[in-house]
Protein backbone atom coordinates (compact mmCIF):
# COMPACT_ATOMS: atom_id res chain seq x y z
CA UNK A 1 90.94 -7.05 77.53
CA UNK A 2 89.04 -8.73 74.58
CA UNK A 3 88.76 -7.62 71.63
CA UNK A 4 85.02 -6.02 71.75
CA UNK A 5 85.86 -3.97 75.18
CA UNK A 6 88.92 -2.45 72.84
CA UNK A 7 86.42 -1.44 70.41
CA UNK A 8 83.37 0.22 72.78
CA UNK A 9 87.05 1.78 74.66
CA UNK A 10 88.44 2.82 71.04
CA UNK A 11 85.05 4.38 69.90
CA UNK A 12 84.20 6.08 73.82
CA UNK A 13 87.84 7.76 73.18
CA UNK A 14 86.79 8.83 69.62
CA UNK A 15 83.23 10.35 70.43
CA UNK A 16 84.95 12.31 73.69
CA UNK A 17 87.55 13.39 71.15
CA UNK A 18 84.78 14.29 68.62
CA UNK A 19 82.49 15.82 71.26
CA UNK A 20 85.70 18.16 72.26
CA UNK A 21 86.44 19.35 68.56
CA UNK A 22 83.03 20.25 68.20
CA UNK A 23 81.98 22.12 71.15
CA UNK A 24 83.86 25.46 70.45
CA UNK A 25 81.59 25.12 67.44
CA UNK A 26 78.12 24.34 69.72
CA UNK A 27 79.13 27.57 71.38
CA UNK A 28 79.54 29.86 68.16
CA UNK A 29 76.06 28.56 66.82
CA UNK A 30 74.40 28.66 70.07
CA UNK A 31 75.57 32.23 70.28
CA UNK A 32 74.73 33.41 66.80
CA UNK A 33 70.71 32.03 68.23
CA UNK A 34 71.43 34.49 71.44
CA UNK A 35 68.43 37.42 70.94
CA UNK A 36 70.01 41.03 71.24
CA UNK A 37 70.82 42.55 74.51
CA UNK A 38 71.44 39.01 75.69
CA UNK A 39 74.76 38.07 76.98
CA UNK A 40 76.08 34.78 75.76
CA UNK A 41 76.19 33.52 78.97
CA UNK A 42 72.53 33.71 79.69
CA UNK A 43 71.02 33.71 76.08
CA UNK A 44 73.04 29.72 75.65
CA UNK A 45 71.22 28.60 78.89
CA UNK A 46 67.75 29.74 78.36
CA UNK A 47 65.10 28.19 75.74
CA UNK A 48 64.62 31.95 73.76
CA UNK A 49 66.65 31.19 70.16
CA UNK A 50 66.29 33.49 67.57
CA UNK A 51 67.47 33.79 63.67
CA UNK A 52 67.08 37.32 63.56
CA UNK A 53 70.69 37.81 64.16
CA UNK A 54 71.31 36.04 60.57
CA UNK A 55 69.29 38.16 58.73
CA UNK A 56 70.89 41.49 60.57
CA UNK A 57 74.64 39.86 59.94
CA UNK A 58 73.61 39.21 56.25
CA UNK A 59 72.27 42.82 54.98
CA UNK A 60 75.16 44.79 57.71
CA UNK A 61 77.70 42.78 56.84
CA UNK A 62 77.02 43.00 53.01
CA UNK A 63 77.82 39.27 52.38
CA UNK A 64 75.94 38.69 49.21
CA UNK A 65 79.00 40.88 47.01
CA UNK A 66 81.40 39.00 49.09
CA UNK A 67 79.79 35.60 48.50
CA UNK A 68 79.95 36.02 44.87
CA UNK A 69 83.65 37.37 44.77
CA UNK A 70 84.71 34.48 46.89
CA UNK A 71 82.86 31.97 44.91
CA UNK A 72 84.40 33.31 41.74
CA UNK A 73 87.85 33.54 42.74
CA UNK A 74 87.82 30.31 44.40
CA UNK A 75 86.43 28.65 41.74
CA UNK A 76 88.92 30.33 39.13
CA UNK A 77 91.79 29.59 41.39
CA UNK A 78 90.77 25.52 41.46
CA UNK A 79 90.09 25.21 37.93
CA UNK A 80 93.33 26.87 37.39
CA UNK A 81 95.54 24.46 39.94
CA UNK A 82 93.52 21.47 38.75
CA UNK A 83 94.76 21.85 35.28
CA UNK A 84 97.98 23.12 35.76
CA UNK A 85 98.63 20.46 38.60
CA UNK A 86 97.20 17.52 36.41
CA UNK A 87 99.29 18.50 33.27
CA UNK A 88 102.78 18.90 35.51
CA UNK A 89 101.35 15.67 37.89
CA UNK A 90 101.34 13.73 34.35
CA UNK A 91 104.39 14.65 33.08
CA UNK A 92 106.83 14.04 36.00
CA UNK A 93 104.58 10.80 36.32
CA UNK A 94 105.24 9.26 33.16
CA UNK A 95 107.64 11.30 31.16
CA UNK A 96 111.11 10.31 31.06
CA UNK A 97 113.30 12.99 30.75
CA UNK A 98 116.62 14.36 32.39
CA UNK A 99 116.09 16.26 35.13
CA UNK A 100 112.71 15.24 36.16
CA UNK A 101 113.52 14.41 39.72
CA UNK A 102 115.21 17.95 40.56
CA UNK A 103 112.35 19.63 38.92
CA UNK A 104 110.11 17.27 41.64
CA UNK A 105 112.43 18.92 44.38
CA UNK A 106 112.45 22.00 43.14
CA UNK A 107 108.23 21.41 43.35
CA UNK A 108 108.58 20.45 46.87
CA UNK A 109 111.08 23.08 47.91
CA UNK A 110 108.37 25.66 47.27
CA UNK A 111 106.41 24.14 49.54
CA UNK A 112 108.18 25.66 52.80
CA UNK A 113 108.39 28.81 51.61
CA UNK A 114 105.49 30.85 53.17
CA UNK A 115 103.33 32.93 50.75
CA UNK A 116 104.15 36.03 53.32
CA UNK A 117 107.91 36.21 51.78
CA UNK A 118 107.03 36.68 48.34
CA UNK A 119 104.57 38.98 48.70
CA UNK A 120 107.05 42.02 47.63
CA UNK A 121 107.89 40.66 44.29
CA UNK A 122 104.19 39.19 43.36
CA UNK A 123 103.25 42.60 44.04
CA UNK A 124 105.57 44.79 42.05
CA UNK A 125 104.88 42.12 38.85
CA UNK A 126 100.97 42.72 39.64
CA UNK A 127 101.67 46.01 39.30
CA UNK A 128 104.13 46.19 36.32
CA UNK A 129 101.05 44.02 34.56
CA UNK A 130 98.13 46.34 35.63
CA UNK A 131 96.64 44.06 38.11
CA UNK A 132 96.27 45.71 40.89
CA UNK A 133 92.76 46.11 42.34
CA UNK A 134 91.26 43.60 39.57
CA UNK A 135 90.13 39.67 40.09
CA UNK A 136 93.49 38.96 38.41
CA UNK A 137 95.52 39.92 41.67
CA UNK A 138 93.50 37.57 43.23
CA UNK A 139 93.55 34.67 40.89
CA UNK A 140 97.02 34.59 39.36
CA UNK A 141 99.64 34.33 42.79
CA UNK A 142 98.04 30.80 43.10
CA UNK A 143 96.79 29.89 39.77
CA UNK A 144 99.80 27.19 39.95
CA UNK A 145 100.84 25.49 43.64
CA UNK A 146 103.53 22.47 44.36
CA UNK A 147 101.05 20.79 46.59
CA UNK A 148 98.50 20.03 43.41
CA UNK A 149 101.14 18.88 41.41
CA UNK A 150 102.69 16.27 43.96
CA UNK A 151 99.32 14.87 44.98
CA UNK A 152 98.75 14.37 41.15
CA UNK A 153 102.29 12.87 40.49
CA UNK A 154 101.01 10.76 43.38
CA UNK A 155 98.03 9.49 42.42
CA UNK A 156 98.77 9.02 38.85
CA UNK A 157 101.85 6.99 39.72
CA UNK A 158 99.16 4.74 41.07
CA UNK A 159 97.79 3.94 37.55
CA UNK A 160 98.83 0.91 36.13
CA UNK A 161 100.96 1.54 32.69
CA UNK A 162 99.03 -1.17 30.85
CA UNK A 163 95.92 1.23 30.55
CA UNK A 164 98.14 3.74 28.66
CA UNK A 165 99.98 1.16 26.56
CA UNK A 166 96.37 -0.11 25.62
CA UNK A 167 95.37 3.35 24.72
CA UNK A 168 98.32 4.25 22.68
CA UNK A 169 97.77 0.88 21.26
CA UNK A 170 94.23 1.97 19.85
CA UNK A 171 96.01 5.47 18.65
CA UNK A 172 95.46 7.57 21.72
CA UNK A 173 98.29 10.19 22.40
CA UNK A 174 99.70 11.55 25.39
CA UNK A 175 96.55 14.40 26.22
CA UNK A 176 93.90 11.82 24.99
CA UNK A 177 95.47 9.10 27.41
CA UNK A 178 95.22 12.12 30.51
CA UNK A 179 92.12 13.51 29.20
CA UNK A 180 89.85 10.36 28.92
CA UNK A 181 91.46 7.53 31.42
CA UNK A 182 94.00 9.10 33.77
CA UNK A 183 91.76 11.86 34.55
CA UNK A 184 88.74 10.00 35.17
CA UNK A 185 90.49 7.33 36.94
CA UNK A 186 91.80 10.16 39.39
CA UNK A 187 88.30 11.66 40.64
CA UNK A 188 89.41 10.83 44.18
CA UNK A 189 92.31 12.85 44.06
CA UNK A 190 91.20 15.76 41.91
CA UNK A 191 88.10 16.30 44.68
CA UNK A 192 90.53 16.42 47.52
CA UNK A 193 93.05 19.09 45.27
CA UNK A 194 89.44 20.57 44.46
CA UNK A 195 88.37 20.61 48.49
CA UNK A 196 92.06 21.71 49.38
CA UNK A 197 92.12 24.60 46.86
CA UNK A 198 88.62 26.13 47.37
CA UNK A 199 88.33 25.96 51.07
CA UNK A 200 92.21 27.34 51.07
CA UNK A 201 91.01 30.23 48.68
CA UNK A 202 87.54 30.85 50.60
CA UNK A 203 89.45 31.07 53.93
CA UNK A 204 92.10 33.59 52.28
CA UNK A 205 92.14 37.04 54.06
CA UNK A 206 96.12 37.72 53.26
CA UNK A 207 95.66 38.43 49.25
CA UNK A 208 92.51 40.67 49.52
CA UNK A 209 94.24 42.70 52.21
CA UNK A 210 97.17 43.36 50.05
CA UNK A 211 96.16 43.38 46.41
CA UNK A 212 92.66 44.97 46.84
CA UNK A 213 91.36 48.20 47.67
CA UNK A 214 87.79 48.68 45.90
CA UNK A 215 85.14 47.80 47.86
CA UNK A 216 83.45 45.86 45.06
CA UNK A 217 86.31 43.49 45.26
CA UNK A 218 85.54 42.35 48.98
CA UNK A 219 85.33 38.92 49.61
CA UNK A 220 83.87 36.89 52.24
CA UNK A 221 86.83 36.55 54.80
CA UNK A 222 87.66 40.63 54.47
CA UNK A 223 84.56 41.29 54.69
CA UNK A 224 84.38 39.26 58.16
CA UNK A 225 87.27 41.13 59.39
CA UNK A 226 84.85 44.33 58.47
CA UNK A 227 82.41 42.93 60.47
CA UNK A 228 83.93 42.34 63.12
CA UNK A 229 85.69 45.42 63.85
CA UNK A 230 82.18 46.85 63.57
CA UNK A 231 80.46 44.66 66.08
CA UNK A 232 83.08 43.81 68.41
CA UNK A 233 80.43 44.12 71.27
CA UNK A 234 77.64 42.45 69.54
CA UNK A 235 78.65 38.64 69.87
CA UNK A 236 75.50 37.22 68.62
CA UNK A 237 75.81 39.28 65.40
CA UNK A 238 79.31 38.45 64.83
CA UNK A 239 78.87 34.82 65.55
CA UNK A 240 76.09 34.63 63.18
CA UNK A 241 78.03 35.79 60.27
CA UNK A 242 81.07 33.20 61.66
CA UNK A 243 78.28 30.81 60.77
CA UNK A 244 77.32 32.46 57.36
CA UNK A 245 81.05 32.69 56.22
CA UNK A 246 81.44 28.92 57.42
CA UNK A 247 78.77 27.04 56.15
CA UNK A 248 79.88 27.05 52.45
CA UNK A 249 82.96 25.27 52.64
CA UNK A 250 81.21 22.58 56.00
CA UNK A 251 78.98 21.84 53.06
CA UNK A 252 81.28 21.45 50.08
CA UNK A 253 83.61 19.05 52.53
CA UNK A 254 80.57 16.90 53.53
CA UNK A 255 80.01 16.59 49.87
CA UNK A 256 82.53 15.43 49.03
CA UNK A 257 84.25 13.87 52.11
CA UNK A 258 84.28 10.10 50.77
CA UNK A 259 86.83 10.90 48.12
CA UNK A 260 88.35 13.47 50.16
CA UNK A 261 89.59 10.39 52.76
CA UNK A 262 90.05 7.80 49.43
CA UNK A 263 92.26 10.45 47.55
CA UNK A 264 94.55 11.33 50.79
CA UNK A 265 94.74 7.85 51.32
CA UNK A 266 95.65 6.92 48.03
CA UNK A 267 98.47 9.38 46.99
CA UNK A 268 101.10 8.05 49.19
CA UNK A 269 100.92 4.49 47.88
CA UNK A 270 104.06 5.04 45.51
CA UNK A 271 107.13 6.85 45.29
């Protein structure tokens, strides 16, 4: 076989693969089109599409509170991982000290422990600090997370030394050196901990189950859940707010794709 019939058989396998990934997803939108009354069936074979079932989703399914609550506790949640992951990346990086690998294991070790077992405890301290039912329960379980601090070691292990020597040469100290060239240097990896954290926090039903009970606390994926247990007949309607809840975080990935693959690609260079 030469070596342009592996390629056209290389790419034919990766479209088929593609084309399977994404037809669940031509289903759900075709759906969400379906007009009312219309089973799925027959609405995604006939030429009638509609948007009305957007609009209905959107005002029934009160999304606009939940978009905003999302949006700010993702966002809170990823500024807070992206500086406590660069500041720990840095030092266990560069900073020689005596137990820096066990504290890297001790990093890692956290990683296998599912969120679901220390639930209990995260709880009773929410509640011991008055947290409860506020954006702090929300915000503070995962204001700090192993994964963001490994990928940072990772990438800024990458970094050549000389750059900080020449800093520290011209009288830079340790948070000017992370603050204007290791941090700038390490846009690749701080948009895929960015990507990771947000879409992880957007997706997030468990927390808002557990730590909230005011309705004005809702956020997007418990308000889905709402929705759905609502509509549980109505497939257009619920696929259409699928859609709503999903196009966010399709969009910020797209975005930001390019240093998404560079960054993942990147962190595992060094040890």
């Amino acid at each position: 076989m030469t070596p342009k019939m592996k390629k056209a058989l290389l790419s034919l396998l990766l479209i088929v693969g593609a084309g399977l990934i994404l037809l669940p997803l031509g289903i759900v939108f075709l759906t969400s089109l379906t007009p009312p009354g219309i089973s799925p069936e027959e609405g995604i074979f006939s030429a009638s599409f509609t948007l009305e079932n957007y609009q209905q989703a959107w005002h029934r399914g009160k999304f606009l509170l939940a978009f905003a609550n999302s949006t700010f506790v993702a966002l809170a949640v990823t500024a807070l991982q992206i500086f406590t992951s660069a500041l720990a990346g840095y030092a266990l990086a560069r900073l020689k000290f005596r137990g820096r690998e066990a504290i890297l294991l001790l990093i890692l070790a956290t990683l296998v422990i599912p969120f679901q077992l220390l639930v209990i405890p995260i709880f009773l301290i929410l509640k011991w600090g008055h947290a409860i039912n506020t954006y702090w329960a929300l915000i503070l379980p995962t204001a700090a997370n192993g994964f963001g601090i490994f990928l940072m070691r990772q990438y800024f292990s990458t970094v050549p030394v000389e750059l900080e020597e020449a800093a520290a040469l011209d009288g830079a100290n340790r948070l000017q050196v992370l603050w204007r060239i290791m941090l700038p240097l390490s846009r690749p990896a701080l948009v895929t901990l960015f990507l990771f954290t947000f879409i992880g926090e957007w997706n997030d039903l468990f927390k808002p189950l557990i730590f909230t009970t005011k309705p004005e606390l809702r956020t997007v994926q418990l308000a889905l859940a709402e929705f759905q247990e609502q509509f549980t007949n109505s497939w257009s309607l619920l696929m259409a707010a699928v859609i709503i809840a999903t196009i966010p975080v399709v969009v910020l990935f797209l975005l930001g794709q390019r240093q998404f693959i560079r960054g993942i690609g990147t962190t595992g260079i060094k040890n």
